[in-house]
PDB file of N, CA and C in Angstrom:
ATOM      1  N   UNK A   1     -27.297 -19.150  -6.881  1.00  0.00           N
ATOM      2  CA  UNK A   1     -26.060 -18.566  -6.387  1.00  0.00           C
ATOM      3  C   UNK A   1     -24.897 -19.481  -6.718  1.00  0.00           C
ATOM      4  N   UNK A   2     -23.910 -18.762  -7.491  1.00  0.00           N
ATOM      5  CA  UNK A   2     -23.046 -19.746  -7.312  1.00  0.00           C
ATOM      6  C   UNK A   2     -22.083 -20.072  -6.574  1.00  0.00           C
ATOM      7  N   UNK A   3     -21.493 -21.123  -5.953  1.00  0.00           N
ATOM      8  CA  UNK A   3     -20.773 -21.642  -5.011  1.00  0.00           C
ATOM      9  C   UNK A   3     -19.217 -21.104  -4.884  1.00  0.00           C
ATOM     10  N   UNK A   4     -18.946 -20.422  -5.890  1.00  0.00           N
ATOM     11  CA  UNK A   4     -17.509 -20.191  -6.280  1.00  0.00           C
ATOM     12  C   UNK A   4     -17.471 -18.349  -5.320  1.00  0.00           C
ATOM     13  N   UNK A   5     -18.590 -17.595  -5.081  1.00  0.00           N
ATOM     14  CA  UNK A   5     -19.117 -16.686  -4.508  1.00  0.00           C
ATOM     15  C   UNK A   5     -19.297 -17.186  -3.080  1.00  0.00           C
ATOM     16  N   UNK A   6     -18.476 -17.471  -2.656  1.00  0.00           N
ATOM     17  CA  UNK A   6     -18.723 -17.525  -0.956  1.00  0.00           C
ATOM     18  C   UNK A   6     -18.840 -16.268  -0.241  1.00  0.00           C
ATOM     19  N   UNK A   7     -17.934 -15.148  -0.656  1.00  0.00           N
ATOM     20  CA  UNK A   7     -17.350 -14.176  -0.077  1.00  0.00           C
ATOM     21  C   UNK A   7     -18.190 -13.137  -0.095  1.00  0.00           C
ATOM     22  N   UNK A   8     -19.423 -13.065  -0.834  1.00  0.00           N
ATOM     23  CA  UNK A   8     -20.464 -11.649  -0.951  1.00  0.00           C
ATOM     24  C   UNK A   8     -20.711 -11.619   0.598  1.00  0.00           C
ATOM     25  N   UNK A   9     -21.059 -10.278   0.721  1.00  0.00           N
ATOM     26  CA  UNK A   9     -21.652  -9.347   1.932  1.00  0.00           C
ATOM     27  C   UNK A   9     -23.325  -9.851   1.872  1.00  0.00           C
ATOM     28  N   UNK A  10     -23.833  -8.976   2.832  1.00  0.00           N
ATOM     29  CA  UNK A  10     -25.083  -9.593   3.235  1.00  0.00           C
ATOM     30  C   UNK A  10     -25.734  -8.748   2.062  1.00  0.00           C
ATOM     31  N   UNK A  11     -25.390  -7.658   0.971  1.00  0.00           N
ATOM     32  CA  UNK A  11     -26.204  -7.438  -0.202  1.00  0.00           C
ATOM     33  C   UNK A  11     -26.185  -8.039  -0.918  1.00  0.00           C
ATOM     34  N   UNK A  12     -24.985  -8.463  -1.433  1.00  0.00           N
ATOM     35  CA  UNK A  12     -24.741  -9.363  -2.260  1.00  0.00           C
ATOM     36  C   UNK A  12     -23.197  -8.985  -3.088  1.00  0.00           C
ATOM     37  N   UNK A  13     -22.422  -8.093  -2.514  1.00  0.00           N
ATOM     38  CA  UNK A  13     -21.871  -7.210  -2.816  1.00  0.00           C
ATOM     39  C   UNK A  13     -20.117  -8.119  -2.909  1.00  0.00           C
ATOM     40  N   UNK A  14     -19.803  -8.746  -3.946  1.00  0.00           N
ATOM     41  CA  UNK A  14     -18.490  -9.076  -4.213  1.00  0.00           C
ATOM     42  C   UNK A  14     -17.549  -8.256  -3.994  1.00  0.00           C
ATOM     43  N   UNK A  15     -16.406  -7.746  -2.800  1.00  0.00           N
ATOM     44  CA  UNK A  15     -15.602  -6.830  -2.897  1.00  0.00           C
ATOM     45  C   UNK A  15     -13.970  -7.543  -4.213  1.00  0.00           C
ATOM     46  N   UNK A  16     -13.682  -6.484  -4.721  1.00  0.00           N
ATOM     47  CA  UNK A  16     -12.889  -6.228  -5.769  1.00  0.00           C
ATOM     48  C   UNK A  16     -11.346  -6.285  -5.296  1.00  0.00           C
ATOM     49  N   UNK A  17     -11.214  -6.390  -3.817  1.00  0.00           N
ATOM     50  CA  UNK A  17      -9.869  -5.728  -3.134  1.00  0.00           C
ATOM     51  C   UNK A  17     -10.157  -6.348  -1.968  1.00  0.00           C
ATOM     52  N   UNK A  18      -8.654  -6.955  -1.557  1.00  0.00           N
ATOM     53  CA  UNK A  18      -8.366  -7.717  -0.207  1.00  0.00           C
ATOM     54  C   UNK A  18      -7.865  -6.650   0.846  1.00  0.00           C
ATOM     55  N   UNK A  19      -7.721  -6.863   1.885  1.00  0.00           N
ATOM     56  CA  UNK A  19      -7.366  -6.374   2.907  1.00  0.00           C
ATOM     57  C   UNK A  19      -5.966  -6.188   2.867  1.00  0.00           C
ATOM     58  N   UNK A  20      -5.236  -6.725   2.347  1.00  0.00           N
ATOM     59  CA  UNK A  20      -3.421  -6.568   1.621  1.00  0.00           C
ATOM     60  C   UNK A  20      -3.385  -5.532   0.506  1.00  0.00           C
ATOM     61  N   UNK A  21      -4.260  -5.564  -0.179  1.00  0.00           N
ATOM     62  CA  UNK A  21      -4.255  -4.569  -1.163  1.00  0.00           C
ATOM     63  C   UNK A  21      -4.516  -3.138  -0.581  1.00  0.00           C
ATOM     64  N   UNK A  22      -5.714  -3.301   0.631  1.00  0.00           N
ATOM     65  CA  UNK A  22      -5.994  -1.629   0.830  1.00  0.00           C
ATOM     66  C   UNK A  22      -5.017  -1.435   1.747  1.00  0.00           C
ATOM     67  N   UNK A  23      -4.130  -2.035   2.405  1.00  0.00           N
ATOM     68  CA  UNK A  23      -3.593  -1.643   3.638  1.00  0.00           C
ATOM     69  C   UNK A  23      -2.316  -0.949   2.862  1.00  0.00           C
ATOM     70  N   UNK A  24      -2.388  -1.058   1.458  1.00  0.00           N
ATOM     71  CA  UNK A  24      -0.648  -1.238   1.132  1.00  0.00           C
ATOM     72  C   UNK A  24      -1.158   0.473   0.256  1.00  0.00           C
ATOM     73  N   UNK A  25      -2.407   0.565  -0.110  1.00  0.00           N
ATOM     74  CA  UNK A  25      -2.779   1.784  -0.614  1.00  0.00           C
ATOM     75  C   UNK A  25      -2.773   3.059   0.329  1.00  0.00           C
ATOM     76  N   UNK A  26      -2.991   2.974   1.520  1.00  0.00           N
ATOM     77  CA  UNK A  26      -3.128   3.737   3.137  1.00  0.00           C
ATOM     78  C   UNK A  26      -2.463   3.970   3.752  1.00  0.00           C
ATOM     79  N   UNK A  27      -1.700   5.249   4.477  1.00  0.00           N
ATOM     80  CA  UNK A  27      -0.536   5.589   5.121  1.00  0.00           C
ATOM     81  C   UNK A  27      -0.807   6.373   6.174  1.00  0.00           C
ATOM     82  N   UNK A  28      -0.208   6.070   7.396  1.00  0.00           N
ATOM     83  CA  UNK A  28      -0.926   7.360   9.104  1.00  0.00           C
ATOM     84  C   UNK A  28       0.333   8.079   8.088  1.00  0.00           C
ATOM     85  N   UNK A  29      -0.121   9.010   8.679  1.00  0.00           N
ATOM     86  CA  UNK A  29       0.492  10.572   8.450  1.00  0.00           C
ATOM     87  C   UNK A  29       1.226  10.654   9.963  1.00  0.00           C
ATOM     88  N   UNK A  30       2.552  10.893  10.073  1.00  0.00           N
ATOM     89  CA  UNK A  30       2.906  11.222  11.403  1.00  0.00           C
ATOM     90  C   UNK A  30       3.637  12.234  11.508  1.00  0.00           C
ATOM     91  N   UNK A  31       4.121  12.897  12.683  1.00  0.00           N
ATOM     92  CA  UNK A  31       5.373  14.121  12.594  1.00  0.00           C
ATOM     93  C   UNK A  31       6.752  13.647  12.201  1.00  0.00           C
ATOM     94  N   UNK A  32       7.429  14.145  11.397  1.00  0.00           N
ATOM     95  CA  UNK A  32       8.821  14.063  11.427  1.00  0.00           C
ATOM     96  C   UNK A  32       9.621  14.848  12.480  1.00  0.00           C
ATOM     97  N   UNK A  33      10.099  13.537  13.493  1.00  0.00           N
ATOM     98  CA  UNK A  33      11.120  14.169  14.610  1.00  0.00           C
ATOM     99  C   UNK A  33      12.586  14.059  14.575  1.00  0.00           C
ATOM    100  N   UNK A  34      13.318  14.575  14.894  1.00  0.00           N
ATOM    101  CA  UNK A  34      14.903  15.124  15.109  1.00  0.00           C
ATOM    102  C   UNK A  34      15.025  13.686  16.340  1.00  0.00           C
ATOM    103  N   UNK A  35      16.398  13.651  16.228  1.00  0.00           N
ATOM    104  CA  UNK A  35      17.129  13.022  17.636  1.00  0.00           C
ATOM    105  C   UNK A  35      16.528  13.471  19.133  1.00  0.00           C
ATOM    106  N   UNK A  36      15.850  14.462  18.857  1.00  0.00           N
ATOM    107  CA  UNK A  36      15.672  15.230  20.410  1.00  0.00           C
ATOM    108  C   UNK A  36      14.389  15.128  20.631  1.00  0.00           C
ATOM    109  N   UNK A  37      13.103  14.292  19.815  1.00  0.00           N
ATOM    110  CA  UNK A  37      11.880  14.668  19.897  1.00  0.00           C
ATOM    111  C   UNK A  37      11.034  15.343  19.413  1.00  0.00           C
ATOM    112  N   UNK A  38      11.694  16.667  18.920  1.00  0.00           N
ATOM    113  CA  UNK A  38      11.306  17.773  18.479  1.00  0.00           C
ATOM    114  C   UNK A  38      10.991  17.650  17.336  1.00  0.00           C
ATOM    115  N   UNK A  39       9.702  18.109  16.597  1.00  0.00           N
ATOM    116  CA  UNK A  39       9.303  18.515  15.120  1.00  0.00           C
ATOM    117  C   UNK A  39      10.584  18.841  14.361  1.00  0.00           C
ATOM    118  N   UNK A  40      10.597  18.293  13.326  1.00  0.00           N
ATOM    119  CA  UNK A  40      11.456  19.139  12.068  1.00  0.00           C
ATOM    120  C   UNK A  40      10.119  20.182  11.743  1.00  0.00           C
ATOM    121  N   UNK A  41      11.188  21.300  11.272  1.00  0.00           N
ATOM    122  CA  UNK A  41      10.528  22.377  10.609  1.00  0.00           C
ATOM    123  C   UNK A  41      11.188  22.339   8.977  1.00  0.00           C
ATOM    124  N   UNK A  42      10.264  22.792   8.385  1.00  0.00           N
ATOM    125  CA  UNK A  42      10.439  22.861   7.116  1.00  0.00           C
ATOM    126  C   UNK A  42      10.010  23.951   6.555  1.00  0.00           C
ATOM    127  N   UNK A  43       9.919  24.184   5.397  1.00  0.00           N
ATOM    128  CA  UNK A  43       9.556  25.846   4.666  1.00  0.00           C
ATOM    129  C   UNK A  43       8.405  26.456   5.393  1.00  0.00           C
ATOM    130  N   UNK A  44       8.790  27.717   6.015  1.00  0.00           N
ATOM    131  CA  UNK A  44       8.052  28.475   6.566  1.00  0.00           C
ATOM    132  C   UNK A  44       7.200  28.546   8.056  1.00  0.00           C
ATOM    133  N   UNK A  45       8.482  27.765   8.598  1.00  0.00           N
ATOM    134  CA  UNK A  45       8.220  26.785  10.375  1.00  0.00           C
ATOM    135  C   UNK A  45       7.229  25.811  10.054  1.00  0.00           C
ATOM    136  N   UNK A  46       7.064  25.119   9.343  1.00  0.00           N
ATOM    137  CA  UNK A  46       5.794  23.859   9.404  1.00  0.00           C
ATOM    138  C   UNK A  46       6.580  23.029   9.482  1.00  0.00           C
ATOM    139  N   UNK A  47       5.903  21.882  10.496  1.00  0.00           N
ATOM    140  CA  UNK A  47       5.933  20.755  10.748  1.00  0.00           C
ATOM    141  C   UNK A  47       6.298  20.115   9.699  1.00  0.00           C
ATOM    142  N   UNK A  48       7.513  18.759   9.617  1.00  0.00           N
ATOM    143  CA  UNK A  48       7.549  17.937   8.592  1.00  0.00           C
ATOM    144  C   UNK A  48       6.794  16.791   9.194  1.00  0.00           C
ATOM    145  N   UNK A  49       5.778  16.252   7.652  1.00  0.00           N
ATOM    146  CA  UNK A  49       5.450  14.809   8.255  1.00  0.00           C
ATOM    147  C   UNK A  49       6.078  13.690   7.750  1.00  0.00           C
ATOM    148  N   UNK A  50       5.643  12.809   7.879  1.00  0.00           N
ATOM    149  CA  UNK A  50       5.989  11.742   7.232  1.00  0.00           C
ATOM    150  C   UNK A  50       4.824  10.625   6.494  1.00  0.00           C
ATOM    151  N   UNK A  51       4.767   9.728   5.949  1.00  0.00           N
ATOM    152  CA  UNK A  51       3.920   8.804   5.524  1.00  0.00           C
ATOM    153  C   UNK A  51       4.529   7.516   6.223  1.00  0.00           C
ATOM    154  N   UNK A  52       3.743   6.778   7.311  1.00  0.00           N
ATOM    155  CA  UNK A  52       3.769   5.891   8.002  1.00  0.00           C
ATOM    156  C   UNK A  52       3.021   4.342   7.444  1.00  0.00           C
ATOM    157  N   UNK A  53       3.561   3.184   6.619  1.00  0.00           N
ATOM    158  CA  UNK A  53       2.930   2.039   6.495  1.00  0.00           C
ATOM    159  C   UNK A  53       1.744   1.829   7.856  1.00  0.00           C
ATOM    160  N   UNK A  54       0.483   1.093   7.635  1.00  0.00           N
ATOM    161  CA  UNK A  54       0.167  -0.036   8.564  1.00  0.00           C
ATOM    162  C   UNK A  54       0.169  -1.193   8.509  1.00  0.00           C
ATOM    163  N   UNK A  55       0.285  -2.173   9.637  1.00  0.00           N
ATOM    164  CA  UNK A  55       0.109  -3.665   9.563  1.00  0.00           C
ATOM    165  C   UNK A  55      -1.396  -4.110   9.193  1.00  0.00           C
ATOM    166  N   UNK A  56      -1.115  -5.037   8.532  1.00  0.00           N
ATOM    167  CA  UNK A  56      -2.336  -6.005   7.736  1.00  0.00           C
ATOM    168  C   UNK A  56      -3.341  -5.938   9.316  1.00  0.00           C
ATOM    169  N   UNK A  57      -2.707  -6.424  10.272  1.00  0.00           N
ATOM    170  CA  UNK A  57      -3.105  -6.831  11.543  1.00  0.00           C
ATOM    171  C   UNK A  57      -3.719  -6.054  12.396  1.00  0.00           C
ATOM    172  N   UNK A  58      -3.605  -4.736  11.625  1.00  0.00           N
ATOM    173  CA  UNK A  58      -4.067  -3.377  12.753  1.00  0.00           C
ATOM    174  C   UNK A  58      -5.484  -3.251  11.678  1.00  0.00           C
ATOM    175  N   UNK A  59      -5.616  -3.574  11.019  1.00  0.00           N
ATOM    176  CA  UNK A  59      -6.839  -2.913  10.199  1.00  0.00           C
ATOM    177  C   UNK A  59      -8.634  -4.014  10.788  1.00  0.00           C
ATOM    178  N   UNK A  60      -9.633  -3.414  11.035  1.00  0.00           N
ATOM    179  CA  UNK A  60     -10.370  -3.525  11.607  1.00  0.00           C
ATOM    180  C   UNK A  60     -11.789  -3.688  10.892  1.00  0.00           C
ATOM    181  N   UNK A  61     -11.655  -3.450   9.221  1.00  0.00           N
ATOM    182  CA  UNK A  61     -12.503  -3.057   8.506  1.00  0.00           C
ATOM    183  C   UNK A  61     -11.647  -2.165   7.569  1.00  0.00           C
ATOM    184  N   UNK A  62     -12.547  -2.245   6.271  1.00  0.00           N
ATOM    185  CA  UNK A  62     -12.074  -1.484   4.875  1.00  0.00           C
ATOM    186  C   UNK A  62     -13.013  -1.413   4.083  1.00  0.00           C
ATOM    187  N   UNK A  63     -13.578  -0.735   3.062  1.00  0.00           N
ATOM    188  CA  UNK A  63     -14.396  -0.824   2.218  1.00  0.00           C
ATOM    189  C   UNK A  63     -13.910   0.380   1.015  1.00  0.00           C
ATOM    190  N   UNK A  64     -14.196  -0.578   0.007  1.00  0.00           N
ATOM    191  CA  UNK A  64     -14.038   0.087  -1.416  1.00  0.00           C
ATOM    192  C   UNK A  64     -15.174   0.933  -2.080  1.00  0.00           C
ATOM    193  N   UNK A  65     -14.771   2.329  -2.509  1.00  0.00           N
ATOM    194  CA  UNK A  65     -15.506   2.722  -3.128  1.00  0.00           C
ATOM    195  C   UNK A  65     -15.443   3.536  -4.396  1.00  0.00           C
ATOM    196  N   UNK A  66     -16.161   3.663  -5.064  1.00  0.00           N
ATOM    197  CA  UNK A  66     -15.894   3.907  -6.365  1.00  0.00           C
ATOM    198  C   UNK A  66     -14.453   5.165  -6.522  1.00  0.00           C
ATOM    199  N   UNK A  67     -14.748   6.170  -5.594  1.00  0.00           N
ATOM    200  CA  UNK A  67     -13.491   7.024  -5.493  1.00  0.00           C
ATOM    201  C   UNK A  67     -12.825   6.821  -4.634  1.00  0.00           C
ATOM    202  N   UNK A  68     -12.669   5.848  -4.306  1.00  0.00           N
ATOM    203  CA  UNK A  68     -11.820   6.660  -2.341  1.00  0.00           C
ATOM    204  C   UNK A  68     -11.831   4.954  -2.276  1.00  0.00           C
ATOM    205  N   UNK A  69     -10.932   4.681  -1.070  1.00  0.00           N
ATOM    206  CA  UNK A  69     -10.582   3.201  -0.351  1.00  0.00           C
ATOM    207  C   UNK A  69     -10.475   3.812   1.260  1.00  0.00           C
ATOM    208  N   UNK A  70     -10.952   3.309   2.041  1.00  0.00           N
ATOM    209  CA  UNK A  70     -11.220   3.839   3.163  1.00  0.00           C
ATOM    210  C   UNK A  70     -10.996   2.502   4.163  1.00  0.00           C
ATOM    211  N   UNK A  71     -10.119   2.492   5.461  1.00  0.00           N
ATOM    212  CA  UNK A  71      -9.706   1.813   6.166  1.00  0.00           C
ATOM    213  C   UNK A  71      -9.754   1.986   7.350  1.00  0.00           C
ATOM    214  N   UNK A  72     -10.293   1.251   8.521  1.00  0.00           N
ATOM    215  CA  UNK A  72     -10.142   2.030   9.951  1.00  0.00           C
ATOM    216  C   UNK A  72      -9.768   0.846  10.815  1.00  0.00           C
ATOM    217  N   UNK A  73      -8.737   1.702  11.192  1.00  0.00           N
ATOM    218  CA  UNK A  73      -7.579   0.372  12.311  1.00  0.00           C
ATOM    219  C   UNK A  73      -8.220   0.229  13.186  1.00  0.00           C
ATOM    220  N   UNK A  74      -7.823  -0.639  14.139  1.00  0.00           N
ATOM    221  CA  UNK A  74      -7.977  -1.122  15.634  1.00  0.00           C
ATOM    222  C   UNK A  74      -8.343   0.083  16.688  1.00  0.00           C
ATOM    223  N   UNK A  75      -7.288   0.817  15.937  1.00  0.00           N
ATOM    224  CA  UNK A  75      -7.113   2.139  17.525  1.00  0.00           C
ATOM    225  C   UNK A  75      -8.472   3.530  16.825  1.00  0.00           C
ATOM    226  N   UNK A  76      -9.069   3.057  16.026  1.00  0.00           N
ATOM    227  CA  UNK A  76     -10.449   4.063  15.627  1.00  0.00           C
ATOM    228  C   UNK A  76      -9.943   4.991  14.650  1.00  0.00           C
ATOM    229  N   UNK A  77      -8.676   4.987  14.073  1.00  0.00           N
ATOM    230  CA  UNK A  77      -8.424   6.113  13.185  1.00  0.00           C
ATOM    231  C   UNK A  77      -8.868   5.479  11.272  1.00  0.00           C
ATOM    232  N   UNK A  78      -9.325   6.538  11.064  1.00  0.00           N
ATOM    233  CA  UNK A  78      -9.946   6.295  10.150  1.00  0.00           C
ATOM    234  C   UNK A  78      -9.496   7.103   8.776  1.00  0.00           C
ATOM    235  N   UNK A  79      -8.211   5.856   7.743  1.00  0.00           N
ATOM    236  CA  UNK A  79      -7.810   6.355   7.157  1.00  0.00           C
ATOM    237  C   UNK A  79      -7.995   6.775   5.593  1.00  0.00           C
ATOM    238  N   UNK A  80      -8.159   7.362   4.584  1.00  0.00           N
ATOM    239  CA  UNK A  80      -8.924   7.198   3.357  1.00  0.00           C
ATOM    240  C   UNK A  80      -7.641   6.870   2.098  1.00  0.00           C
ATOM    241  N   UNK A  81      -8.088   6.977   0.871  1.00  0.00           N
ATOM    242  CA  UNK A  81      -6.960   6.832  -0.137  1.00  0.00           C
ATOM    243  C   UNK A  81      -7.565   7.277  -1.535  1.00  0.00           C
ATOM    244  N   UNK A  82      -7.662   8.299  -1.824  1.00  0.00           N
ATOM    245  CA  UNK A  82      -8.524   8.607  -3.111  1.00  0.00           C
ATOM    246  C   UNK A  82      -8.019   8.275  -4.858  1.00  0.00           C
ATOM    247  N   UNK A  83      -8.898   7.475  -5.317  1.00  0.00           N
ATOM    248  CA  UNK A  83      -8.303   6.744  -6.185  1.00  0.00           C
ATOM    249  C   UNK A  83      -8.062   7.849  -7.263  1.00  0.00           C
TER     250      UNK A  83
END
């Protein structure tokens, strides 16, 4: 084994991607609200959302996979990113 490999998993599994990298790939989805609280509506009364950053600090676990980057915060939500 070489020494320069500290970081493998218990397979042996070198991940490719830091925890800065997936967090910056991953976005909560939230409602877009007005001054008053209220949903914006947009074409055809739907809800506007928005794309919400997370903190490095909220993430709890991540794992890379061949299609998809998948992240799940602190608070159990479990977010994906399809490559």
């Amino acid at each position: 084994m070489d020494p320069k490999d500290t970081k493998k998993d218990k397979e042996g599994f070198k991940p490719t991607m830091t925890k800065a990298q997936a967090v910056k790939l991953v976005h909560r989805v939230v409602p877009d609200l007005d001054d008053k609280g209220q949903s914006k509506l947009g074409k055809d009364d739907i809800p506007k959302t928005k794309k919400e950053s997370i903190r490095e600090a909220d993430v709890l676990n991540f794992a890379e996979y061949e299609d998809k980057v998948v992240v799940v915060t602190t608070s159990g939500e479990k977010l994906e990113h399809t490559k």
